[in-house]
Protein backbone atom coordinates (compact mmCIF):
# COMPACT_ATOMS: atom_id res chain seq x y z
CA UNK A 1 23.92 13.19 -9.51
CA UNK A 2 21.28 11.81 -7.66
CA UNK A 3 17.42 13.96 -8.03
CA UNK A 4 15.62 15.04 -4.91
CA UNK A 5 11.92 14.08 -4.20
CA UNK A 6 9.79 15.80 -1.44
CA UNK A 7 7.66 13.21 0.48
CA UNK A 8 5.64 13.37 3.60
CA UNK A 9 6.95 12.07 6.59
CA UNK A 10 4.36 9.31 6.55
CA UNK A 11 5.62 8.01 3.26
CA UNK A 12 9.10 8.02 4.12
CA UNK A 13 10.86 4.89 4.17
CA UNK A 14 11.85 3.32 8.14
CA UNK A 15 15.68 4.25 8.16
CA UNK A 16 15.67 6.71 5.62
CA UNK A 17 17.34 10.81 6.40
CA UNK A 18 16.54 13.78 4.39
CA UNK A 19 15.99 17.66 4.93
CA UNK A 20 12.39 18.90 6.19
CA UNK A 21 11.56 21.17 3.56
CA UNK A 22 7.92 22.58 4.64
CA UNK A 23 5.77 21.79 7.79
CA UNK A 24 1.75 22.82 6.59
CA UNK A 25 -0.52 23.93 9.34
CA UNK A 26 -1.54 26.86 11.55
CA UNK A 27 0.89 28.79 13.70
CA UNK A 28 0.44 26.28 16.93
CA UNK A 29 1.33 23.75 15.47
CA UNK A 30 4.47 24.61 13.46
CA UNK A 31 5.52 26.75 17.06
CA UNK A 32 4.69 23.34 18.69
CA UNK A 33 7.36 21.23 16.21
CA UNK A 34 9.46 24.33 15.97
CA UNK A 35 10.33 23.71 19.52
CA UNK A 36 10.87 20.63 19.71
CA UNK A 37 13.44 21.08 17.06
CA UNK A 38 11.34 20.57 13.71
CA UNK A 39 11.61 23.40 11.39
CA UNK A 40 12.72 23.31 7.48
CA UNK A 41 16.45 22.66 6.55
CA UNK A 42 16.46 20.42 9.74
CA UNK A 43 18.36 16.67 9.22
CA UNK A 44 15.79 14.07 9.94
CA UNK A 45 15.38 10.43 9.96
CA UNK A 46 12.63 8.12 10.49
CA UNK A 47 13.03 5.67 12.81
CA UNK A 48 9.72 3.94 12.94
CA UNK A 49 5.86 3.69 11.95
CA UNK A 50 2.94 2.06 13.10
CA UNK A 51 0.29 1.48 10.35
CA UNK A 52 -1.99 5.28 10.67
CA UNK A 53 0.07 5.55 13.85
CA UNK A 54 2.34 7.24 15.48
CA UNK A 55 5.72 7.87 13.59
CA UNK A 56 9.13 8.27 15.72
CA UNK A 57 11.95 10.30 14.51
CA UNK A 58 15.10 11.50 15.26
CA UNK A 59 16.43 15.15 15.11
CA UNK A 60 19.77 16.18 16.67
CA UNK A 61 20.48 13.02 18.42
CA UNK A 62 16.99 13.28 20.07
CA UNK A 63 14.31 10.63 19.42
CA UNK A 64 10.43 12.23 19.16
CA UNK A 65 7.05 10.36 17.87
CA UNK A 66 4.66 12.79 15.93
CA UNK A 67 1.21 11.95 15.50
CA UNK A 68 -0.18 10.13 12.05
CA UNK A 69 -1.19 13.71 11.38
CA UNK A 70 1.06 15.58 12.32
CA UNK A 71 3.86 13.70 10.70
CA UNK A 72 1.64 13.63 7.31
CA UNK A 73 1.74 17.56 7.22
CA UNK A 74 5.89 17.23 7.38
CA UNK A 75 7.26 17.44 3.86
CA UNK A 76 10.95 16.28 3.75
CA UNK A 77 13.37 15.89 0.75
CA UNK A 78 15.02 12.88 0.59
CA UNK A 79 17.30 11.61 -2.71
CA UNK A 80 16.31 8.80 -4.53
């Protein structure tokens, strides 16, 4: 059985999937990422990273890039 660990989409791993779990911030910006398809229990995998750039994921077949911030207030559980 393999344990669960909740990371930040910043530290996630280029080619790695998990589950968001929490997105922190005010109500713009979790409306913002909630349409475009970003909310928690959502399937996500990151497809690339710049270093304190932008990060590029995809959700539901769809490719987005998120801001360094942004993407560092995503919380995702991945398994290890």
């Amino acid at each position: 059985m393999s344990k669960l660990k909740v990371v930040s989409l910043v530290e996630m791993k280029t080619g790695q999937s998990g589950r968001i779990r929490q997105i922190y911030g005010g109500r713009g910006m979790v409306a913002r990422l909630q349409a475009l398809g970003l909310y928690p229990g959502k399937k996500i995998t990151k497809l690339s990273a710049v270093l304190r750039g932008p990060v590029v994921v995809e959700i539901d077949r769809s490719q987005i890039a998120l801001g360094y911030g942004r993407a560092n207030r995503i919380f995702v559980e991945i398994g290890e």
